[in-house]
C-alpha atoms as a PDB file:
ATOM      1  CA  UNK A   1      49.960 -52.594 -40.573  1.00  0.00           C
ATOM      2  CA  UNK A   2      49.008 -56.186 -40.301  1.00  0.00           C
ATOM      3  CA  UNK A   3      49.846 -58.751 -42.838  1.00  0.00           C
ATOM      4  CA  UNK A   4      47.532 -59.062 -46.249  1.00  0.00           C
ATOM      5  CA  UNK A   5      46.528 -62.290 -47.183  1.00  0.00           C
ATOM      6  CA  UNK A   6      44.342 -63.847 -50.180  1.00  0.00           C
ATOM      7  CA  UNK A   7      41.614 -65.596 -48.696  1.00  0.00           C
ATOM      8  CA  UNK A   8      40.877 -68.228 -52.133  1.00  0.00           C
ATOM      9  CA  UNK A   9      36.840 -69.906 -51.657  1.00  0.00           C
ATOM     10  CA  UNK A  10      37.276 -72.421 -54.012  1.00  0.00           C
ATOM     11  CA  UNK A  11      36.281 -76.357 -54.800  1.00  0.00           C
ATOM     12  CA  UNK A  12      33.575 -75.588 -57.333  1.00  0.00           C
ATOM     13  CA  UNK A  13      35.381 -76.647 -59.669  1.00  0.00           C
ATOM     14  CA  UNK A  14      38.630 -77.919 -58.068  1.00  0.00           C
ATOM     15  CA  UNK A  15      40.330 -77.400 -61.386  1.00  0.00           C
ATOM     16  CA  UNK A  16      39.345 -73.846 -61.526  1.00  0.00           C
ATOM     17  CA  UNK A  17      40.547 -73.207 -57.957  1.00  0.00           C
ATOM     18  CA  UNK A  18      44.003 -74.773 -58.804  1.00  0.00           C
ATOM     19  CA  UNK A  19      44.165 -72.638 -62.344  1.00  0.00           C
ATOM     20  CA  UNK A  20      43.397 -69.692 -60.224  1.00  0.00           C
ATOM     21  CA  UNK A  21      45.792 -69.514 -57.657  1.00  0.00           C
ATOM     22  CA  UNK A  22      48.560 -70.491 -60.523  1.00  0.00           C
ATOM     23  CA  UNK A  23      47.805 -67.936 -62.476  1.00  0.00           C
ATOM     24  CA  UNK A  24      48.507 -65.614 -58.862  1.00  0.00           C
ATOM     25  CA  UNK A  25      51.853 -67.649 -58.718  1.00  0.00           C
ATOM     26  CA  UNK A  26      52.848 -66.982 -62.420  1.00  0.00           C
ATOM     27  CA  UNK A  27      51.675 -63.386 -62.393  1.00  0.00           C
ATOM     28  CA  UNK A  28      53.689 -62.907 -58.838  1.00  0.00           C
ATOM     29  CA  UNK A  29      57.308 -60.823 -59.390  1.00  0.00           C
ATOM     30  CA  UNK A  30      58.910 -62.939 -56.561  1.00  0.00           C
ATOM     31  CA  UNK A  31      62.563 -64.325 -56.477  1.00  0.00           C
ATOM     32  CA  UNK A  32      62.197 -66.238 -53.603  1.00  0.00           C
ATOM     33  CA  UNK A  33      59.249 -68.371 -51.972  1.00  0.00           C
ATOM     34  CA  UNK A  34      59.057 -65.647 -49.277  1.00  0.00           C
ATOM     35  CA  UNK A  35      58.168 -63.069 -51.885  1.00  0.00           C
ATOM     36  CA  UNK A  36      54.705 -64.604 -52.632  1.00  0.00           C
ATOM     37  CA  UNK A  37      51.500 -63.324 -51.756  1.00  0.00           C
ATOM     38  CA  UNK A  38      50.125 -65.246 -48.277  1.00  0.00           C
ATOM     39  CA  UNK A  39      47.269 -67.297 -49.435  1.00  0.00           C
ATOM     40  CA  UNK A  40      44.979 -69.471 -47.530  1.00  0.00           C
ATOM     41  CA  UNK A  41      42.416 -71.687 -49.944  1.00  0.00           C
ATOM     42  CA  UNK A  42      39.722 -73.258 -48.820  1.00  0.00           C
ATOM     43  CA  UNK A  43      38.427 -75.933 -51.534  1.00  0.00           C
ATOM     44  CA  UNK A  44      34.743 -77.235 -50.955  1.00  0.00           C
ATOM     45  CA  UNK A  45      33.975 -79.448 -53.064  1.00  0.00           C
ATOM     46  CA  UNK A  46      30.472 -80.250 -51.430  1.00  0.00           C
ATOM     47  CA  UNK A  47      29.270 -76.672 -52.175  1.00  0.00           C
ATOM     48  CA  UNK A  48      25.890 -77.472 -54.119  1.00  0.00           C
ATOM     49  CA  UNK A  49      25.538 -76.989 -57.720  1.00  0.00           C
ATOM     50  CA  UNK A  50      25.502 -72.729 -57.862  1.00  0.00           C
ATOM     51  CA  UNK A  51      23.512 -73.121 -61.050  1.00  0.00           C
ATOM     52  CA  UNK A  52      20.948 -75.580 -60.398  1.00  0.00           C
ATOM     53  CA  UNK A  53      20.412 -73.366 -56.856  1.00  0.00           C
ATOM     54  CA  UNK A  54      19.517 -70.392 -58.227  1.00  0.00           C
ATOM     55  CA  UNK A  55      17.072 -71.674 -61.122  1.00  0.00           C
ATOM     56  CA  UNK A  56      16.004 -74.773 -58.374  1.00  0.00           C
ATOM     57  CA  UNK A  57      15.323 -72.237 -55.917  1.00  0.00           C
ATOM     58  CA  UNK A  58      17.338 -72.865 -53.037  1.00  0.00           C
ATOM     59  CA  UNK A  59      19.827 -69.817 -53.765  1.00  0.00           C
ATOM     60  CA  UNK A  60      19.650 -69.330 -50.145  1.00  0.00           C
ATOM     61  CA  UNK A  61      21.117 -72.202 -48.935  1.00  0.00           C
ATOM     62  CA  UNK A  62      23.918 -72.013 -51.545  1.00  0.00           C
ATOM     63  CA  UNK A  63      24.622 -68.201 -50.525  1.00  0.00           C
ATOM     64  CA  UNK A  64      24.764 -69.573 -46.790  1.00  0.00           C
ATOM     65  CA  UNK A  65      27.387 -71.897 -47.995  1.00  0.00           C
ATOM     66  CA  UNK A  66      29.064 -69.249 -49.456  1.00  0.00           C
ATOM     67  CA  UNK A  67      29.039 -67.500 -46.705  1.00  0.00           C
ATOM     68  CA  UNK A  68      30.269 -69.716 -44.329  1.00  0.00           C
ATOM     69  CA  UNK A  69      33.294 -70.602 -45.986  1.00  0.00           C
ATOM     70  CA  UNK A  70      33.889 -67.200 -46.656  1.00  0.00           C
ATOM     71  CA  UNK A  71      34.166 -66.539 -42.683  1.00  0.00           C
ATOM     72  CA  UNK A  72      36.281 -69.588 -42.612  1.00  0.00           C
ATOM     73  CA  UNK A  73      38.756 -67.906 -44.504  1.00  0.00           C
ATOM     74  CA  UNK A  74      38.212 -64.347 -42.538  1.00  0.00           C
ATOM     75  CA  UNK A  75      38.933 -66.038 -39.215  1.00  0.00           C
ATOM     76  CA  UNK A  76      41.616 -67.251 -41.199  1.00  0.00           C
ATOM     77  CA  UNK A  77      42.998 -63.901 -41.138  1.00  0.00           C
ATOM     78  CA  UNK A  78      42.691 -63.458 -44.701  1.00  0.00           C
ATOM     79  CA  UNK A  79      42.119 -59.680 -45.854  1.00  0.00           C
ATOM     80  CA  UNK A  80      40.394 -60.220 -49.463  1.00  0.00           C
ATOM     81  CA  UNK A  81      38.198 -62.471 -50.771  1.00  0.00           C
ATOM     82  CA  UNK A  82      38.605 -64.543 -54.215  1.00  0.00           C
ATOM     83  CA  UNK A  83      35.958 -66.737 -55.203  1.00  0.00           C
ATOM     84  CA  UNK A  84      37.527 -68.511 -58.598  1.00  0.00           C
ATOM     85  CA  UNK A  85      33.881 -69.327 -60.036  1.00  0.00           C
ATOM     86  CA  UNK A  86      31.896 -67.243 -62.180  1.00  0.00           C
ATOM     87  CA  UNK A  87      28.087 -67.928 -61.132  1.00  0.00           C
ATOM     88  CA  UNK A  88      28.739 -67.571 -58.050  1.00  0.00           C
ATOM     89  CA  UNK A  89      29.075 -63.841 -58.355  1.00  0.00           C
ATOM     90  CA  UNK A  90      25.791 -64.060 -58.564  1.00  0.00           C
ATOM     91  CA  UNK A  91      25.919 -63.907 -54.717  1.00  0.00           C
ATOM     92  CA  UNK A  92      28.560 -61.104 -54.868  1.00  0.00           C
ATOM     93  CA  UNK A  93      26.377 -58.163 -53.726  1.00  0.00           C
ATOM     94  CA  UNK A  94      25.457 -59.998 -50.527  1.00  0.00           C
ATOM     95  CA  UNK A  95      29.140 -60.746 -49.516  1.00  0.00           C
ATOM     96  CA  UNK A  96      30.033 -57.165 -49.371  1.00  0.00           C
ATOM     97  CA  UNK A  97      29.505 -56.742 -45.657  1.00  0.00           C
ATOM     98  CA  UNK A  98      32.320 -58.839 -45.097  1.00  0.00           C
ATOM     99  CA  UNK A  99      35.408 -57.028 -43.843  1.00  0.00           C
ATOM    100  CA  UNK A 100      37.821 -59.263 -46.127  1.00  0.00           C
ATOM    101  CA  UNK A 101      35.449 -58.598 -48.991  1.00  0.00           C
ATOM    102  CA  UNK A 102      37.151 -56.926 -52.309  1.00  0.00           C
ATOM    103  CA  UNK A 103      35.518 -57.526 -55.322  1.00  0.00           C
ATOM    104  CA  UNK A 104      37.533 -59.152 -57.538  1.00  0.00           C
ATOM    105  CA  UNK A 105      36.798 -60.381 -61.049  1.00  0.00           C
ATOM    106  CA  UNK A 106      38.071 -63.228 -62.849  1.00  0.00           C
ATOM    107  CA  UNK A 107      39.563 -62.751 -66.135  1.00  0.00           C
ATOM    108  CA  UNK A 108      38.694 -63.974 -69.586  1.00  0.00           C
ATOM    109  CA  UNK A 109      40.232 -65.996 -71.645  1.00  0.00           C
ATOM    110  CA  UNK A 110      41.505 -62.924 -73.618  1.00  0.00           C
ATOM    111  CA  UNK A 111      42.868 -61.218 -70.473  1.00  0.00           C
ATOM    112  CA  UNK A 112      45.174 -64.648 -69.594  1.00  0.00           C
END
């Protein structure tokens, strides 16, 4: 069996891309560096508003954004997809024909 890996799309919001994959770290039951979970992030931070693309109308060209980076991260050889933002799971349905696609949620504030 090959080698999991967290595939992180990330950069809107740098902050909440960095709060993310801590969270993965704290959460992780690992002794040694080794032990962690191998995790390639890609942080674009020129990713266009998701918001003001979906009520602007150019959703498309955000979800093609979206999906590029998202095949970065595949060729990366990651296995799953995390995508530390919460509007754009407004996309979510369309990036299920990915083969590193799991959905994954984010958790509230209650959850942390």
């Amino acid at each position: 069996m090959s080698e999991q890996r967290l595939g992180i799309l990330g950069g809107m919001g740098p902050q909440a891309t960095q709060d993310f994959y801590q969270r993965i770290l704290d959460r992780t039951d690992a002794s040694c560096d080794q032990e962690h979970l191998p995790t390639l992030i890609w942080s674009d931070t020129s990713m266009p508003d998701r918001t003001a693309a979906i009520l602007g109308g150019d959703a498309e060209g955000c979800y093609r954004r979206l999906l590029d980076g998202a095949r970065l991260l595949e060729r990366g050889g990651c296995t799953a997809l995390a995508i530390p933002c919460n509007t754009s799971h407004y996309f979510a349905d369309r990036l299920q024909g990915l083969s590193l696609y799991t959905h994954l949620t984010l958790p509230t504030n209650r959850e942390v």
